[in-house]
C-alpha atoms as a PDB file:
ATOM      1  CA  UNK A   1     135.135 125.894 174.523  1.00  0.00           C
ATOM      2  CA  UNK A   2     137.857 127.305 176.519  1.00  0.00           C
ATOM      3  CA  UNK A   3     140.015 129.768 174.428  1.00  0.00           C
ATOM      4  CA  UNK A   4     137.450 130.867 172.251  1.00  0.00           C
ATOM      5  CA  UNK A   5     137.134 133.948 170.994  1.00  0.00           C
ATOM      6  CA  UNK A   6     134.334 136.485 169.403  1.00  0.00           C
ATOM      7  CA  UNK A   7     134.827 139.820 167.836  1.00  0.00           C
ATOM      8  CA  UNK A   8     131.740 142.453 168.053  1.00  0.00           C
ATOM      9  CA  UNK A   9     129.504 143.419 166.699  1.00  0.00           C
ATOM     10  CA  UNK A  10     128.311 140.147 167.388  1.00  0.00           C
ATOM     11  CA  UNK A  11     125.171 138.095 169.416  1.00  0.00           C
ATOM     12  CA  UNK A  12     126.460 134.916 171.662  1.00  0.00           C
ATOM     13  CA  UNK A  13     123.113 132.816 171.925  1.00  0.00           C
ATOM     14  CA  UNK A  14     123.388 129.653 174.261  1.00  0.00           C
ATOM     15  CA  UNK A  15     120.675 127.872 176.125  1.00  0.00           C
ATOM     16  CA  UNK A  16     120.176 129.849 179.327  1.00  0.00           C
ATOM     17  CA  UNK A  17     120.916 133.502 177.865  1.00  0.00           C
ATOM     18  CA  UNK A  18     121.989 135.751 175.706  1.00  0.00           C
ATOM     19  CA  UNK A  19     125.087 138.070 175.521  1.00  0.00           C
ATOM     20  CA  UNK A  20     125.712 140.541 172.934  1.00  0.00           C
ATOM     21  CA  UNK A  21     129.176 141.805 171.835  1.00  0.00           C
ATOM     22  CA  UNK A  22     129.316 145.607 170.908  1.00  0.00           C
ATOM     23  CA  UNK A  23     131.692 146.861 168.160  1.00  0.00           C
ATOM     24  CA  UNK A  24     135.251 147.733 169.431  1.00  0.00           C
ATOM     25  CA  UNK A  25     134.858 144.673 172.019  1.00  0.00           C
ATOM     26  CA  UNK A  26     136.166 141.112 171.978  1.00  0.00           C
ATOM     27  CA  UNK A  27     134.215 137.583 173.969  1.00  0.00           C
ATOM     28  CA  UNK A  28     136.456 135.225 175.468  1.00  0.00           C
ATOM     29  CA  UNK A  29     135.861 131.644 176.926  1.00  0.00           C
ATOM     30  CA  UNK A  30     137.650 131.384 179.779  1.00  0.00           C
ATOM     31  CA  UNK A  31     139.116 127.935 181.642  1.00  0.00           C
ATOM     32  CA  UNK A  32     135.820 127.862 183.331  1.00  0.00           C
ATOM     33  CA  UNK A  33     133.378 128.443 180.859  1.00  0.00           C
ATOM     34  CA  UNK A  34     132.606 132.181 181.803  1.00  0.00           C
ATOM     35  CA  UNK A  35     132.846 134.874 179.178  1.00  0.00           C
ATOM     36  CA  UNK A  36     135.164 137.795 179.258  1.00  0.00           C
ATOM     37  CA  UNK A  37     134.259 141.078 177.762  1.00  0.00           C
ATOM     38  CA  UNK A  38     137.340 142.777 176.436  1.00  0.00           C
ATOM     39  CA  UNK A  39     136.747 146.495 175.334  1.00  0.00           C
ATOM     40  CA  UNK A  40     138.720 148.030 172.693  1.00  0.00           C
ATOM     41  CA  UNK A  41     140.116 151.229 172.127  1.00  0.00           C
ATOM     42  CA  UNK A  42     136.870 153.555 173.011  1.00  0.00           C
ATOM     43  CA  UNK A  43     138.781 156.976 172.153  1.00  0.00           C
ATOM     44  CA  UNK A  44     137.260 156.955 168.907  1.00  0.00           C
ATOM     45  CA  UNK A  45     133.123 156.870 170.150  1.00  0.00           C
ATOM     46  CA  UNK A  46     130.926 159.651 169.372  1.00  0.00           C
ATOM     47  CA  UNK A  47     129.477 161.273 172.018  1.00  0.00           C
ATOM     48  CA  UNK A  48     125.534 160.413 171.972  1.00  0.00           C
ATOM     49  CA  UNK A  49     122.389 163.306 172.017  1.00  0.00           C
ATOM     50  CA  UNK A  50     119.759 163.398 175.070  1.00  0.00           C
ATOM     51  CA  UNK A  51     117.050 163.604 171.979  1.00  0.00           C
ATOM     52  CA  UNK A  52     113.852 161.356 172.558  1.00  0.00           C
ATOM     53  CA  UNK A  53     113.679 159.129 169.469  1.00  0.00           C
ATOM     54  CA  UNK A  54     110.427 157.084 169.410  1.00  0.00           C
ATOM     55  CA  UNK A  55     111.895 153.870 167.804  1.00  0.00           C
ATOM     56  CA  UNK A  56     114.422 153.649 170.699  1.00  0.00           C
ATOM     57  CA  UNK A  57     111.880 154.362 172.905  1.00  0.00           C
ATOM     58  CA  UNK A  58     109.644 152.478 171.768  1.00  0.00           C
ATOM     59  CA  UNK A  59     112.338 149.431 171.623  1.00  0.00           C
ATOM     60  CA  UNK A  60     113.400 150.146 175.008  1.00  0.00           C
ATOM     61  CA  UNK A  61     109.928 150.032 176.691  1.00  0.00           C
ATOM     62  CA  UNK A  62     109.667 146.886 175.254  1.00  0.00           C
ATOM     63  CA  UNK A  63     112.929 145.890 176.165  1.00  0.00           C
ATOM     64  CA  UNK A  64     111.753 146.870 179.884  1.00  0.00           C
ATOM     65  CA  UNK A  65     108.480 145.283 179.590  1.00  0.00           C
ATOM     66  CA  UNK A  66     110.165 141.820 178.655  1.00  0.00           C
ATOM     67  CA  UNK A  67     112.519 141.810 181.721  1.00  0.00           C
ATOM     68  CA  UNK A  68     109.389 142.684 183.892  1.00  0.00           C
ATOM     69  CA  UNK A  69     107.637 139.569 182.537  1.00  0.00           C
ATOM     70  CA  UNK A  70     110.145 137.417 182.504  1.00  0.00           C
ATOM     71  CA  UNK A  71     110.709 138.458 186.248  1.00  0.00           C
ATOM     72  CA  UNK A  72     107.252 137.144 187.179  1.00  0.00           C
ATOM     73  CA  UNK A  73     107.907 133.712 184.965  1.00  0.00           C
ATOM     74  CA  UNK A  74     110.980 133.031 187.592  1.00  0.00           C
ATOM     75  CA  UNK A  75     109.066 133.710 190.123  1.00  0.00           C
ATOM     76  CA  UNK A  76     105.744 132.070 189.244  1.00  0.00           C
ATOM     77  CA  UNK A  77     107.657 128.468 188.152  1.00  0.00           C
ATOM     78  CA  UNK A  78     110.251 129.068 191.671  1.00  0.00           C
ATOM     79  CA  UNK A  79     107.490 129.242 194.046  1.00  0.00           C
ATOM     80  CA  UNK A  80     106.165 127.753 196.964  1.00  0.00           C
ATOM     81  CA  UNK A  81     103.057 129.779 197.737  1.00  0.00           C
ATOM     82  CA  UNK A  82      99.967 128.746 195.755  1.00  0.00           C
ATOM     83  CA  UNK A  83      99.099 132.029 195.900  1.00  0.00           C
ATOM     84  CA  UNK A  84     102.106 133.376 193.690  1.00  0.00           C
ATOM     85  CA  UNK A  85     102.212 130.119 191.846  1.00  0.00           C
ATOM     86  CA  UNK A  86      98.446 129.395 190.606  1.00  0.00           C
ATOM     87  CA  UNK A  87      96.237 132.719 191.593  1.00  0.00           C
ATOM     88  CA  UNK A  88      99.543 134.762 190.147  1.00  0.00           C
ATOM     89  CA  UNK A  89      98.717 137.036 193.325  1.00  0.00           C
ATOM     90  CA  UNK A  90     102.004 139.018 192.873  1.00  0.00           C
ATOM     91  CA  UNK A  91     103.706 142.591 191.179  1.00  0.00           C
ATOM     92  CA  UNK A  92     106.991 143.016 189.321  1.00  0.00           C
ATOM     93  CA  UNK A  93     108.055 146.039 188.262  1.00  0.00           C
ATOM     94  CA  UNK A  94     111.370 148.004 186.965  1.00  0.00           C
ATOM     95  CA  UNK A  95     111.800 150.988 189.005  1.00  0.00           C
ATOM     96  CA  UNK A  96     114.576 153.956 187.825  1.00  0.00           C
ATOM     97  CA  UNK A  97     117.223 155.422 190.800  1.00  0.00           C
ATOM     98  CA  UNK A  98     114.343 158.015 191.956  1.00  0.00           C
ATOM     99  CA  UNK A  99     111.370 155.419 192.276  1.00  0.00           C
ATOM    100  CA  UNK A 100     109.804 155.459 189.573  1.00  0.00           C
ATOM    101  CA  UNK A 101     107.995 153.055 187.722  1.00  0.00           C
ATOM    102  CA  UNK A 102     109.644 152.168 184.173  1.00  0.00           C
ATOM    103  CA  UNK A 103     107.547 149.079 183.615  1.00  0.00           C
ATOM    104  CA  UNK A 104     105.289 147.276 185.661  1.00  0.00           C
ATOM    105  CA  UNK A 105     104.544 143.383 184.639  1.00  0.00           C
ATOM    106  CA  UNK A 106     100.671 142.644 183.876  1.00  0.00           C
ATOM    107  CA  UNK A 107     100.320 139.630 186.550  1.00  0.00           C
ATOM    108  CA  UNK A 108      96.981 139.891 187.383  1.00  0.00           C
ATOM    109  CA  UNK A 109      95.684 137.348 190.141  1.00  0.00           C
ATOM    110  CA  UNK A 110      92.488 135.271 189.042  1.00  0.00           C
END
């Protein structure tokens, strides 16, 4: 509803998404039905290392590989082409700012 409001750390599930309210930040339902994302006072944060931990990584690659997958869903069930649509003849893939590959989908065409 309009007005309503969520403090973080919280998770805001509805039926086409999901958003996820950090600590320090506050969700508000605006007059159209968006949600605002208010941060808080961020002078207290701690600065985070550069260290490779392999449970984020690990989280994150999944994370990536989810997105990629869900990429070629949209595009599979929005398409024309039989080709995309029933021989899944198509790539998607999560690329960082340099070009590389982060995740690549596993579409494989029949």
């Amino acid at each position: 509803k309009a007005g309503h409001i969520v403090e973080g750390p919280s998770i805001i599930m509805m039926s086409g998404g999901t958003i996820v309210v950090e600590p320090m930040c506050t969700a508000q339902v605006d007059m159209e039905g968006s949600v605002d994302i208010y941060i808080g006072d961020t002078s207290a944060t701690t600065n985070i290392g550069t260290e490779a931990d392999p449970v984020q990584i690990s989280i994150f690659n999944n994370r990536f590989m989810s997105i990629a997958e869900q990429m070629g869903r949209s595009l599979q069930r929005t398409s024309i082409s039989t080709n995309i649509k029933e021989r899944l003849d198509f790539s998607c893939a999560i690329f960082d700012p340099k070009g590389g590959l982060v995740a690549n989908a596993p579409h494989v065409p029949v």
